[in-house]
N, C-alpha and C. Protein backbone atom coordinates (compact mmCIF):
# COMPACT_ATOMS: atom_id res chain seq x y z
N UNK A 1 11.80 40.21 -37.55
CA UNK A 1 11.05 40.60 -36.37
C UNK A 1 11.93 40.54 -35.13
N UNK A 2 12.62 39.97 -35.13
CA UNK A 2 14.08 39.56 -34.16
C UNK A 2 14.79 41.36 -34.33
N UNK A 3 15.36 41.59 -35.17
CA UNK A 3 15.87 43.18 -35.57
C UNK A 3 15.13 44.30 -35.58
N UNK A 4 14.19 44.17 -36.02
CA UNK A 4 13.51 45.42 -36.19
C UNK A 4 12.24 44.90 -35.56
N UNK A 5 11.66 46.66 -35.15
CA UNK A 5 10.40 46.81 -34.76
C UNK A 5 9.25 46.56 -35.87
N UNK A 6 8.36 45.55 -35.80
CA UNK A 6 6.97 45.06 -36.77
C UNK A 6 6.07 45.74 -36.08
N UNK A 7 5.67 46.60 -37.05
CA UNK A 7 4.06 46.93 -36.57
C UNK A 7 3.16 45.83 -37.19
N UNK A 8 3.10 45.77 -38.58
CA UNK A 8 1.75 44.57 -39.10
C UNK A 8 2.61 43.55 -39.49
N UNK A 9 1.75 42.34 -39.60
CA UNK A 9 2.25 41.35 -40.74
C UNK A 9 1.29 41.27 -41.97
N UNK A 10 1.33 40.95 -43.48
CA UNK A 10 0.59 40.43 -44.06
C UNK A 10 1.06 39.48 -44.62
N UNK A 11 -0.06 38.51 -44.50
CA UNK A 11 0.44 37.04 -44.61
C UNK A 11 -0.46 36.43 -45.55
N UNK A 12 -0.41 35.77 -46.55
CA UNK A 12 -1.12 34.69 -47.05
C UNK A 12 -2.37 34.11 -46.32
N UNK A 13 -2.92 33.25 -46.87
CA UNK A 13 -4.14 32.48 -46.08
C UNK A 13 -3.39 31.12 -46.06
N UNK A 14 -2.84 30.33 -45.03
CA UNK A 14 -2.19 29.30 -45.16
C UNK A 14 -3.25 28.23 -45.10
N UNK A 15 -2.70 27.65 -45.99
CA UNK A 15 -3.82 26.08 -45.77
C UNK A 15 -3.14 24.38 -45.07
N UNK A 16 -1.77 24.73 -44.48
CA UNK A 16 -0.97 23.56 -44.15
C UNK A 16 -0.02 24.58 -43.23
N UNK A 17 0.43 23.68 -42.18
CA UNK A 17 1.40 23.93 -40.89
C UNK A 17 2.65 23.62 -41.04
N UNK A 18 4.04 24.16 -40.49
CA UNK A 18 5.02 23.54 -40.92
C UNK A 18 5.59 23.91 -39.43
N UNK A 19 7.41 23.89 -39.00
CA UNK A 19 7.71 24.05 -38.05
C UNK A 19 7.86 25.60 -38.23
N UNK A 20 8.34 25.74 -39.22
CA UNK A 20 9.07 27.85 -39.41
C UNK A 20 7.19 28.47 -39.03
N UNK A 21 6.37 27.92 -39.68
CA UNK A 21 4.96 28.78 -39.61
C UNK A 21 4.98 28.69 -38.07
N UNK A 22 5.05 27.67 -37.62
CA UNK A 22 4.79 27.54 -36.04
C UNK A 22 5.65 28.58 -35.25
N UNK A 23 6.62 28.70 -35.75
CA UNK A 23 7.72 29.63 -34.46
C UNK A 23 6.78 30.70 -34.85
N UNK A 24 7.06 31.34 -36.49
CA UNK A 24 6.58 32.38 -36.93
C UNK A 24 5.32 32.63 -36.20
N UNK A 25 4.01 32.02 -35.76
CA UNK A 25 3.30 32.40 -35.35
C UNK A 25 3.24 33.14 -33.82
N UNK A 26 4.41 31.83 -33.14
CA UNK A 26 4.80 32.44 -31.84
C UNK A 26 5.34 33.48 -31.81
N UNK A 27 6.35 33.92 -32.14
CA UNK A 27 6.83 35.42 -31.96
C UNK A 27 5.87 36.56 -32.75
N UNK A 28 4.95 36.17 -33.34
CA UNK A 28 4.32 37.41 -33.92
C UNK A 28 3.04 37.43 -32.55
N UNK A 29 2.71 36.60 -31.81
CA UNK A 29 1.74 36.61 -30.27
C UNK A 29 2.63 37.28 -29.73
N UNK A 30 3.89 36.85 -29.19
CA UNK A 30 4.71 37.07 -28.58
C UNK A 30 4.90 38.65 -28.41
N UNK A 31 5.05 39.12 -29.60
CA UNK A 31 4.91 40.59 -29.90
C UNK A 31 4.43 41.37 -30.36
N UNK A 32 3.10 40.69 -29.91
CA UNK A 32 1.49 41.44 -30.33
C UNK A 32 1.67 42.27 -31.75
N UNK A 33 2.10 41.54 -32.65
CA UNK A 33 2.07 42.01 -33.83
C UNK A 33 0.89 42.24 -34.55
N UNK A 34 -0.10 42.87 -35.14
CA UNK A 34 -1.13 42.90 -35.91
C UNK A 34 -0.63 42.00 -37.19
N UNK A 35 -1.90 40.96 -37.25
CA UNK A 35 -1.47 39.87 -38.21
C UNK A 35 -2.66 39.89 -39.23
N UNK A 36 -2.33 40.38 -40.50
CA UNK A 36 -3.42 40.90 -41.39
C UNK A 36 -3.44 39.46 -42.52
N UNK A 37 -4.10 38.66 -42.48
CA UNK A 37 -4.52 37.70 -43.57
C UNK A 37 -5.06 37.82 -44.67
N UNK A 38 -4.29 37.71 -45.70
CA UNK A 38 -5.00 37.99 -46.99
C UNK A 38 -5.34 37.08 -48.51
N UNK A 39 -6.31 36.74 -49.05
CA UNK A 39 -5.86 35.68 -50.18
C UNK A 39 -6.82 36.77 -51.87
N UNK A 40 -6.47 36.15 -52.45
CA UNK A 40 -7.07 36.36 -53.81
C UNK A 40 -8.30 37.34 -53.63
N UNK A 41 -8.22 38.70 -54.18
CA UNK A 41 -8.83 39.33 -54.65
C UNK A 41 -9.34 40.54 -53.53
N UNK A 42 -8.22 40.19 -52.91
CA UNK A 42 -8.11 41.46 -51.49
C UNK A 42 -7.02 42.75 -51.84
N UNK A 43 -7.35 43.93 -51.84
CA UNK A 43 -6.69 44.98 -52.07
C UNK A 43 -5.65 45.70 -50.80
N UNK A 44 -4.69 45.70 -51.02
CA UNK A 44 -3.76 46.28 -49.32
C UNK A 44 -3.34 47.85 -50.30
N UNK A 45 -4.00 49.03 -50.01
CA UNK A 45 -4.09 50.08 -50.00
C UNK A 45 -2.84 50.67 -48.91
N UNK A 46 -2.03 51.11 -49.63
CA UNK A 46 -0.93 51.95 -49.07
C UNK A 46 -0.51 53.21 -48.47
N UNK A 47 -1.10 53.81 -50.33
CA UNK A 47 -1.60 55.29 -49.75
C UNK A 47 -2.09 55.81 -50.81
N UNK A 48 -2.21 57.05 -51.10
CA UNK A 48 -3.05 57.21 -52.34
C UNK A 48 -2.89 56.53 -53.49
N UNK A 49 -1.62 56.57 -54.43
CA UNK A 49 -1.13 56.13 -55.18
C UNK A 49 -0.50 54.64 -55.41
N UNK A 50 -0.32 54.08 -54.40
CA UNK A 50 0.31 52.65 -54.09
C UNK A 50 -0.86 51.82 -53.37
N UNK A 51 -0.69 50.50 -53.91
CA UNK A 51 -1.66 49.38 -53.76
C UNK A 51 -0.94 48.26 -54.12
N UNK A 52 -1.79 46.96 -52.99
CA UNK A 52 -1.00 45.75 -53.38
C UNK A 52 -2.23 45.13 -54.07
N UNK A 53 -2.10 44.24 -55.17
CA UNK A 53 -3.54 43.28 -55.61
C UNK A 53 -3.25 42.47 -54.96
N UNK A 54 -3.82 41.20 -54.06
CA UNK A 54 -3.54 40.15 -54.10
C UNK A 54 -4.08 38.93 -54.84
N UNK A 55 -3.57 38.34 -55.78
CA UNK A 55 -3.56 37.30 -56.81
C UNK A 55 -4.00 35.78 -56.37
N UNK A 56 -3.18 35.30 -55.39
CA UNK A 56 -3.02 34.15 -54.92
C UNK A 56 -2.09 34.18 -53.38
N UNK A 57 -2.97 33.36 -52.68
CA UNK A 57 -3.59 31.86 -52.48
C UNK A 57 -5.35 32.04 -52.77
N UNK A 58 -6.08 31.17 -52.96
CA UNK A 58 -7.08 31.35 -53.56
C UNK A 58 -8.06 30.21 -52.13
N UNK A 59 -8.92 30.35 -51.66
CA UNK A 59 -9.98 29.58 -50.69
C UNK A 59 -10.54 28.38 -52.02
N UNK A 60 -10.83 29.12 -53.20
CA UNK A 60 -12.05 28.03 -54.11
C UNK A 60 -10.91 27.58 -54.87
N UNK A 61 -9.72 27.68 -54.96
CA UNK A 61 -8.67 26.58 -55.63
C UNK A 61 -6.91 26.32 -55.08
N UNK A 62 -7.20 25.82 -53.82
CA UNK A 62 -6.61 25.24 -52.49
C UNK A 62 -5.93 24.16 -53.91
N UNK A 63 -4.50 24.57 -53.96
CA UNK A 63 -3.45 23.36 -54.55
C UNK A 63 -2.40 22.35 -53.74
N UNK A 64 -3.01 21.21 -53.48
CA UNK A 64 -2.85 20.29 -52.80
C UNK A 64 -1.34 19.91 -52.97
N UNK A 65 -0.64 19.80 -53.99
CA UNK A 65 0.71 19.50 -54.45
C UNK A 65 2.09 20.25 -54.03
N UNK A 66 2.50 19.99 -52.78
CA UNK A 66 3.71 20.75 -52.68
C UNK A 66 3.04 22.42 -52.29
N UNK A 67 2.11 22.02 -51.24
CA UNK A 67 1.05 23.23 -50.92
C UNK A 67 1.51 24.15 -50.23
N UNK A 68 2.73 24.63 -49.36
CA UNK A 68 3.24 25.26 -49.02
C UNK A 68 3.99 26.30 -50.10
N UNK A 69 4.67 25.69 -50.80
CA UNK A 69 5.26 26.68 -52.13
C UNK A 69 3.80 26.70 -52.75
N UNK A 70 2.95 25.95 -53.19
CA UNK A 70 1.98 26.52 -54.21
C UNK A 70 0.88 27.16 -53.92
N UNK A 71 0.83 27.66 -52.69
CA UNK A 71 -0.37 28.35 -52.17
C UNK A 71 0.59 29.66 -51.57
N UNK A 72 1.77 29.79 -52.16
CA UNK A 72 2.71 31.46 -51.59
C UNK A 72 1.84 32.54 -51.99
N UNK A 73 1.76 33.23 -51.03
CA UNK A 73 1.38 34.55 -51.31
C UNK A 73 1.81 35.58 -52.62
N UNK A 74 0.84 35.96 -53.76
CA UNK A 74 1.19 36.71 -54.91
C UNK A 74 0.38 37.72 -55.12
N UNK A 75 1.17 38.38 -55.28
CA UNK A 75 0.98 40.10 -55.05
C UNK A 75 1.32 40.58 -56.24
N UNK A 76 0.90 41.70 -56.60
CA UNK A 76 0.83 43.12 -57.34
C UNK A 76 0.97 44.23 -56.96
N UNK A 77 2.32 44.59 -56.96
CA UNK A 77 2.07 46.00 -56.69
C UNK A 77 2.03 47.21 -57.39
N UNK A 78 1.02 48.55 -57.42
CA UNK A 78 0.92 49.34 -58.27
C UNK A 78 1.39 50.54 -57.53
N UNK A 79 1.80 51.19 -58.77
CA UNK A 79 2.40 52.64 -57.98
C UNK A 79 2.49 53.72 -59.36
N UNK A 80 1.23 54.10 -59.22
CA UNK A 80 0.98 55.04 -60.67
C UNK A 80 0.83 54.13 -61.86
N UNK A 81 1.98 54.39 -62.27
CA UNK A 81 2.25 53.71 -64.20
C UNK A 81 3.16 52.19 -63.84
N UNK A 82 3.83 52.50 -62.55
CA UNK A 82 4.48 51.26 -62.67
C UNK A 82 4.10 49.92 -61.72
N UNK A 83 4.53 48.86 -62.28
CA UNK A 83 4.06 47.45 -61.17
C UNK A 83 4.94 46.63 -61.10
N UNK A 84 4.86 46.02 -60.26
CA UNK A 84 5.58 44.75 -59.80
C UNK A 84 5.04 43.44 -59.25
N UNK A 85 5.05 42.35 -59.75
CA UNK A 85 4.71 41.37 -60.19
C UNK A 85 5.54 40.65 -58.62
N UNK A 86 5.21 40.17 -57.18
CA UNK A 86 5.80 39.11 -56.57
C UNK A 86 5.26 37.60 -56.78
N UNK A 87 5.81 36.69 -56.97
CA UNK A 87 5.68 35.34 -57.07
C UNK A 87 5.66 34.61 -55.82
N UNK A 88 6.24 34.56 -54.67
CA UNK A 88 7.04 34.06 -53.81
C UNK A 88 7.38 32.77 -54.31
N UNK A 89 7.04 31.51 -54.10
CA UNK A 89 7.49 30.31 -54.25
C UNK A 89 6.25 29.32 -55.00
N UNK A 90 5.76 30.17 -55.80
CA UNK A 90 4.75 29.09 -56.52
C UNK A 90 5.91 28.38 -57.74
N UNK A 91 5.12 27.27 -57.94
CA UNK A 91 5.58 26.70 -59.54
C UNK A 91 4.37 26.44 -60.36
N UNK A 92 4.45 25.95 -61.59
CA UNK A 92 4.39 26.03 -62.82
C UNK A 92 2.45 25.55 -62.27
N UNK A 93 2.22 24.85 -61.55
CA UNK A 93 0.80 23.47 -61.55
C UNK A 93 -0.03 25.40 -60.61
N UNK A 94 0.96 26.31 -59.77
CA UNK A 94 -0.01 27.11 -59.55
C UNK A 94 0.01 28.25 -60.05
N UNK A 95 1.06 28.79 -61.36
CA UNK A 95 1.47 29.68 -62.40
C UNK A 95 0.35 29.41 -63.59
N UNK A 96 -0.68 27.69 -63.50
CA UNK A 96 -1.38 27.49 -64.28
C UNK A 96 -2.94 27.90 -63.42
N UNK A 97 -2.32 27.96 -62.39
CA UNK A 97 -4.38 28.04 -61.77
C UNK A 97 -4.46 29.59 -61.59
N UNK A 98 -2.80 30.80 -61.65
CA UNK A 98 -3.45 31.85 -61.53
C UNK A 98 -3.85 32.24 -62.96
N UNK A 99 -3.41 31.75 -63.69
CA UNK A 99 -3.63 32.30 -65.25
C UNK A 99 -5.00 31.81 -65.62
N UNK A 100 -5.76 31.21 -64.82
CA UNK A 100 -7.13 30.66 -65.26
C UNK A 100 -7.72 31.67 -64.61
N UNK A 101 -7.13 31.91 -63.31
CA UNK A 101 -8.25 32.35 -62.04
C UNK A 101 -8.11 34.08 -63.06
N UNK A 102 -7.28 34.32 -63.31
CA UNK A 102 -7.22 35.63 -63.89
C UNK A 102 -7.00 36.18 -65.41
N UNK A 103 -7.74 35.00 -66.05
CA UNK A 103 -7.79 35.32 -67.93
C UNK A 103 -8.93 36.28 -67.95
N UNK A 104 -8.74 36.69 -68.91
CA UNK A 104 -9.41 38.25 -69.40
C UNK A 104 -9.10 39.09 -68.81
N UNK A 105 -8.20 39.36 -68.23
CA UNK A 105 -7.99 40.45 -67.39
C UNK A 105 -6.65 40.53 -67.40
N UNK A 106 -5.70 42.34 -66.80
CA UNK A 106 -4.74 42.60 -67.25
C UNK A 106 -3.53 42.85 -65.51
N UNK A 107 -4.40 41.19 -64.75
CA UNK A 107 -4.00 41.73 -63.43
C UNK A 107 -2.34 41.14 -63.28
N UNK A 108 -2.08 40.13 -64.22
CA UNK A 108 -0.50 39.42 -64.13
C UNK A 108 0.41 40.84 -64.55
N UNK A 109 -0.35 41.48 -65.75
CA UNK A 109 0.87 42.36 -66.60
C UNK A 109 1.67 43.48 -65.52
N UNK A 110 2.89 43.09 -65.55
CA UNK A 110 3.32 43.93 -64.76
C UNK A 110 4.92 44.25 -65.16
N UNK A 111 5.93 45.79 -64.83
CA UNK A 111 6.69 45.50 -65.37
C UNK A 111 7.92 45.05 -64.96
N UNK A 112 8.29 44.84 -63.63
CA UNK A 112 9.07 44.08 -62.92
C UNK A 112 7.92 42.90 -62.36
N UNK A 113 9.08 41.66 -62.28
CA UNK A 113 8.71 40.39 -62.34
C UNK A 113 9.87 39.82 -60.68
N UNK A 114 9.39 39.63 -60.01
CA UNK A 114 10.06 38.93 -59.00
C UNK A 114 9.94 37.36 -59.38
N UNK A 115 10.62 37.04 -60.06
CA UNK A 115 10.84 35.39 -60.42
C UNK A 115 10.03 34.81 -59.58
N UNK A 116 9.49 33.50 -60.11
CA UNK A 116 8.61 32.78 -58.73
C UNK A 116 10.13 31.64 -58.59
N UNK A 117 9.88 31.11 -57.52
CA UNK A 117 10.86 29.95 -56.74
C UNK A 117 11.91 30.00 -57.06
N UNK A 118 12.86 30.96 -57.27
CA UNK A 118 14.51 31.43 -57.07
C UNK A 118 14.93 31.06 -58.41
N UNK A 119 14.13 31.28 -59.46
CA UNK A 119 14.26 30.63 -60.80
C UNK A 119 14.61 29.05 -61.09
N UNK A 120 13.82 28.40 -60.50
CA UNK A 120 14.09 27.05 -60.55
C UNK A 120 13.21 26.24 -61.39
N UNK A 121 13.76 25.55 -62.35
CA UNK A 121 12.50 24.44 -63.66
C UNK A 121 11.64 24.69 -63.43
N UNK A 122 11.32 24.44 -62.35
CA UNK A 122 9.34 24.38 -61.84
C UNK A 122 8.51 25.09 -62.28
N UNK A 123 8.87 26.25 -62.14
CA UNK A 123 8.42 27.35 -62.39
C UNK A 123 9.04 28.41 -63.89
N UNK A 124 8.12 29.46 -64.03
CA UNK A 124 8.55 30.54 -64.58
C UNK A 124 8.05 30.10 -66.00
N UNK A 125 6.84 29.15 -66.58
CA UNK A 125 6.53 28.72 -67.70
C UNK A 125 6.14 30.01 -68.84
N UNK A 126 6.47 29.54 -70.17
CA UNK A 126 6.19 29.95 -71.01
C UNK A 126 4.85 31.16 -70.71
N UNK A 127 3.82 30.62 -71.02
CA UNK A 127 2.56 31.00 -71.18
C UNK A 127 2.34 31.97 -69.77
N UNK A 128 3.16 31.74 -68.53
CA UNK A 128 2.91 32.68 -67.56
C UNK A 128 3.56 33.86 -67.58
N UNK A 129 5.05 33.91 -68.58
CA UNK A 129 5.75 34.90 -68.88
C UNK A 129 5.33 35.40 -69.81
N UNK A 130 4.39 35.44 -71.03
CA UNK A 130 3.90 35.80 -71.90
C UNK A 130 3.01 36.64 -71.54
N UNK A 131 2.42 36.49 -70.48
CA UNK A 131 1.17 37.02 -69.52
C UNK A 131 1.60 38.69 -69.24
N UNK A 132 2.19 37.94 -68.08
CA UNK A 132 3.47 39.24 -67.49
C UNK A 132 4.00 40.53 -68.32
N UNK A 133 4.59 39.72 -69.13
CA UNK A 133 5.28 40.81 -69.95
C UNK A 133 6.33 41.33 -69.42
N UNK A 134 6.99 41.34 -68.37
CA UNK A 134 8.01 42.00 -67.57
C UNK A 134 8.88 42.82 -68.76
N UNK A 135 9.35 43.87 -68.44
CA UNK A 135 10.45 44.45 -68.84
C UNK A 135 11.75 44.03 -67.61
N UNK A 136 11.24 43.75 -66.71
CA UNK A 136 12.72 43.83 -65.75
C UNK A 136 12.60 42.49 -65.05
N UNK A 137 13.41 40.93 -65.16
CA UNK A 137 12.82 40.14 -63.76
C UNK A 137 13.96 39.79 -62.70
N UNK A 138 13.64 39.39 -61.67
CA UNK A 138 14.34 39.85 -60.03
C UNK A 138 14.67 38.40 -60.12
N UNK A 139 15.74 37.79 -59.55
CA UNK A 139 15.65 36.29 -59.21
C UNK A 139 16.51 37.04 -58.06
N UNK A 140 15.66 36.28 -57.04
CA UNK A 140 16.21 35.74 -55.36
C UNK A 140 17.27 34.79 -55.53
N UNK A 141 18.43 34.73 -55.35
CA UNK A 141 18.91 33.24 -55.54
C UNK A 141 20.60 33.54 -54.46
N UNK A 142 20.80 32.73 -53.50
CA UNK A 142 22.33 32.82 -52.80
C UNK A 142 23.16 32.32 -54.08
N UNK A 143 24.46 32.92 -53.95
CA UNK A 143 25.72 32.63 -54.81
C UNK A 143 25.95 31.11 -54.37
N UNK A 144 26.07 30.53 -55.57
CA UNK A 144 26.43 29.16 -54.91
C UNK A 144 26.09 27.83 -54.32
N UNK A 145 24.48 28.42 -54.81
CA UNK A 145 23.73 27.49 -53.54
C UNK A 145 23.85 26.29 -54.13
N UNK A 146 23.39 24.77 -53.65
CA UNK A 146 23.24 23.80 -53.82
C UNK A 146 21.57 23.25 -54.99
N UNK A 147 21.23 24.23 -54.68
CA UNK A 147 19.73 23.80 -55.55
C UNK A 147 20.25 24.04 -57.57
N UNK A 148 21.28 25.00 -57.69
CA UNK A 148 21.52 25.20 -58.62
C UNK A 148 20.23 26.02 -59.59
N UNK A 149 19.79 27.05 -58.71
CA UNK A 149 19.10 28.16 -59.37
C UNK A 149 19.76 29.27 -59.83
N UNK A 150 19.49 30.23 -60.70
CA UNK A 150 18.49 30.03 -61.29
C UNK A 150 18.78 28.68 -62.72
N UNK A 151 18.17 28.02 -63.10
CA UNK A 151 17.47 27.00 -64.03
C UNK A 151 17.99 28.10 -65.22
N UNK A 152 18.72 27.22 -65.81
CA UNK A 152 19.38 27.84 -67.13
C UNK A 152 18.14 28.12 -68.77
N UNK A 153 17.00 27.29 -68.47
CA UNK A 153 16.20 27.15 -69.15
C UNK A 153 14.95 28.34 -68.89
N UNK A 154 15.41 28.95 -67.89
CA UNK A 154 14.39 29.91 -67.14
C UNK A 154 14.79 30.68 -67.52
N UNK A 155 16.02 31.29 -67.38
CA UNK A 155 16.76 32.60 -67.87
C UNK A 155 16.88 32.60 -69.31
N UNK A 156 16.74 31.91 -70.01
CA UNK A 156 16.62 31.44 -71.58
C UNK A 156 15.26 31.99 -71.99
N UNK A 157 14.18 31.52 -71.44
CA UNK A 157 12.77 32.22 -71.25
C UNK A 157 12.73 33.65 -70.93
N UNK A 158 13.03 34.03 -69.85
CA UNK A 158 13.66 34.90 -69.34
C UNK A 158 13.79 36.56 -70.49
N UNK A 159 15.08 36.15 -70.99
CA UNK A 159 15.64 36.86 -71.77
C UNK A 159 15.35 36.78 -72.85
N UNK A 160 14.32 35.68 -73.80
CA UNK A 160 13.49 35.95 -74.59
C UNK A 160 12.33 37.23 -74.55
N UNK A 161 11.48 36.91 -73.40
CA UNK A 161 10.37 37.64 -72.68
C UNK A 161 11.13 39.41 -72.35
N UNK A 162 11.92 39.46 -71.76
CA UNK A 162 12.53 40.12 -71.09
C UNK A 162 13.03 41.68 -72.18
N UNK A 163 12.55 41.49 -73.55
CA UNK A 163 12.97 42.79 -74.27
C UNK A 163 12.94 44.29 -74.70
């Protein structure tokens, strides 16, 4: 927002404050940004053909544990035949509440997978990649970093799932 011109934001439904949310909020006043809030089971319509689902953060199952990563905004995006699966920074305790909030249904399957939390242990469980199905998955991760993502046990999963 510093570089480029923002017309909207869409943002998660946050349920906890931090210092980055705080600036973030100021410069989006600051520059009368339209700030569109969205949680579980809200549709962001693109244009004819393109749509976002939104999955998670959820109002009736608010995850108390490390609630900033586990209440990240998760999205679906469709575009005809194909989808894409974003995670942002959930792990495994809210990879288990979307797979509840959304059994019987074919809203995880998607065929790019944006890794959730830069491929780190926490995340990326069995039973949530089974879901998915990805043919293709994305890991966010800097060269080098100190956290030591992606999780060698993830990409092991990963490239099982991944065929």
């Amino acid at each position: 927002m510093q570089e480029f011109k923002v017309k909207n934001v869409v943002m998660g439904k946050q349920f906890e404050s931090c210092e980055n949310y705080e600036k973030f909020v100021e410069m989006v006043k600051e520059k009368k940004i339209k700030v569109i809030v969205v949680e579980e089971g809200k549709r962001i319509q693109i244009e004819k053909n393109l749509y976002f689902d939104v999955l998670w953060p959820s109002s009736k199952n608010v995850i108390h544990e490390n609630n900033i990563n586990n209440n990240s905004l998760v999205c679906k995006m469709v575009y005809q035949d194909f989808s894409m699966l974003f995670t942002g920074d959930i792990e495994q305790i809210a990879e288990k509440a979307i797979l509840e909030e959304h059994k019987n249904t074919n809203a995880l399957k998607a065929t790019v997978l944006k890794v959730a939390h830069h491929g780190s242990k926490t995340s990326s469980i069995e039973q949530f990649l089974d879901v998915v199905k990805p043919k293709i998955a994305l890991i966010g991760v800097g060269e080098k970093n100190t956290f030591g993502h992606p999780n060698i046990e993830v990409l092991e999963r990963l490239k099982r799932i991944c065929q």
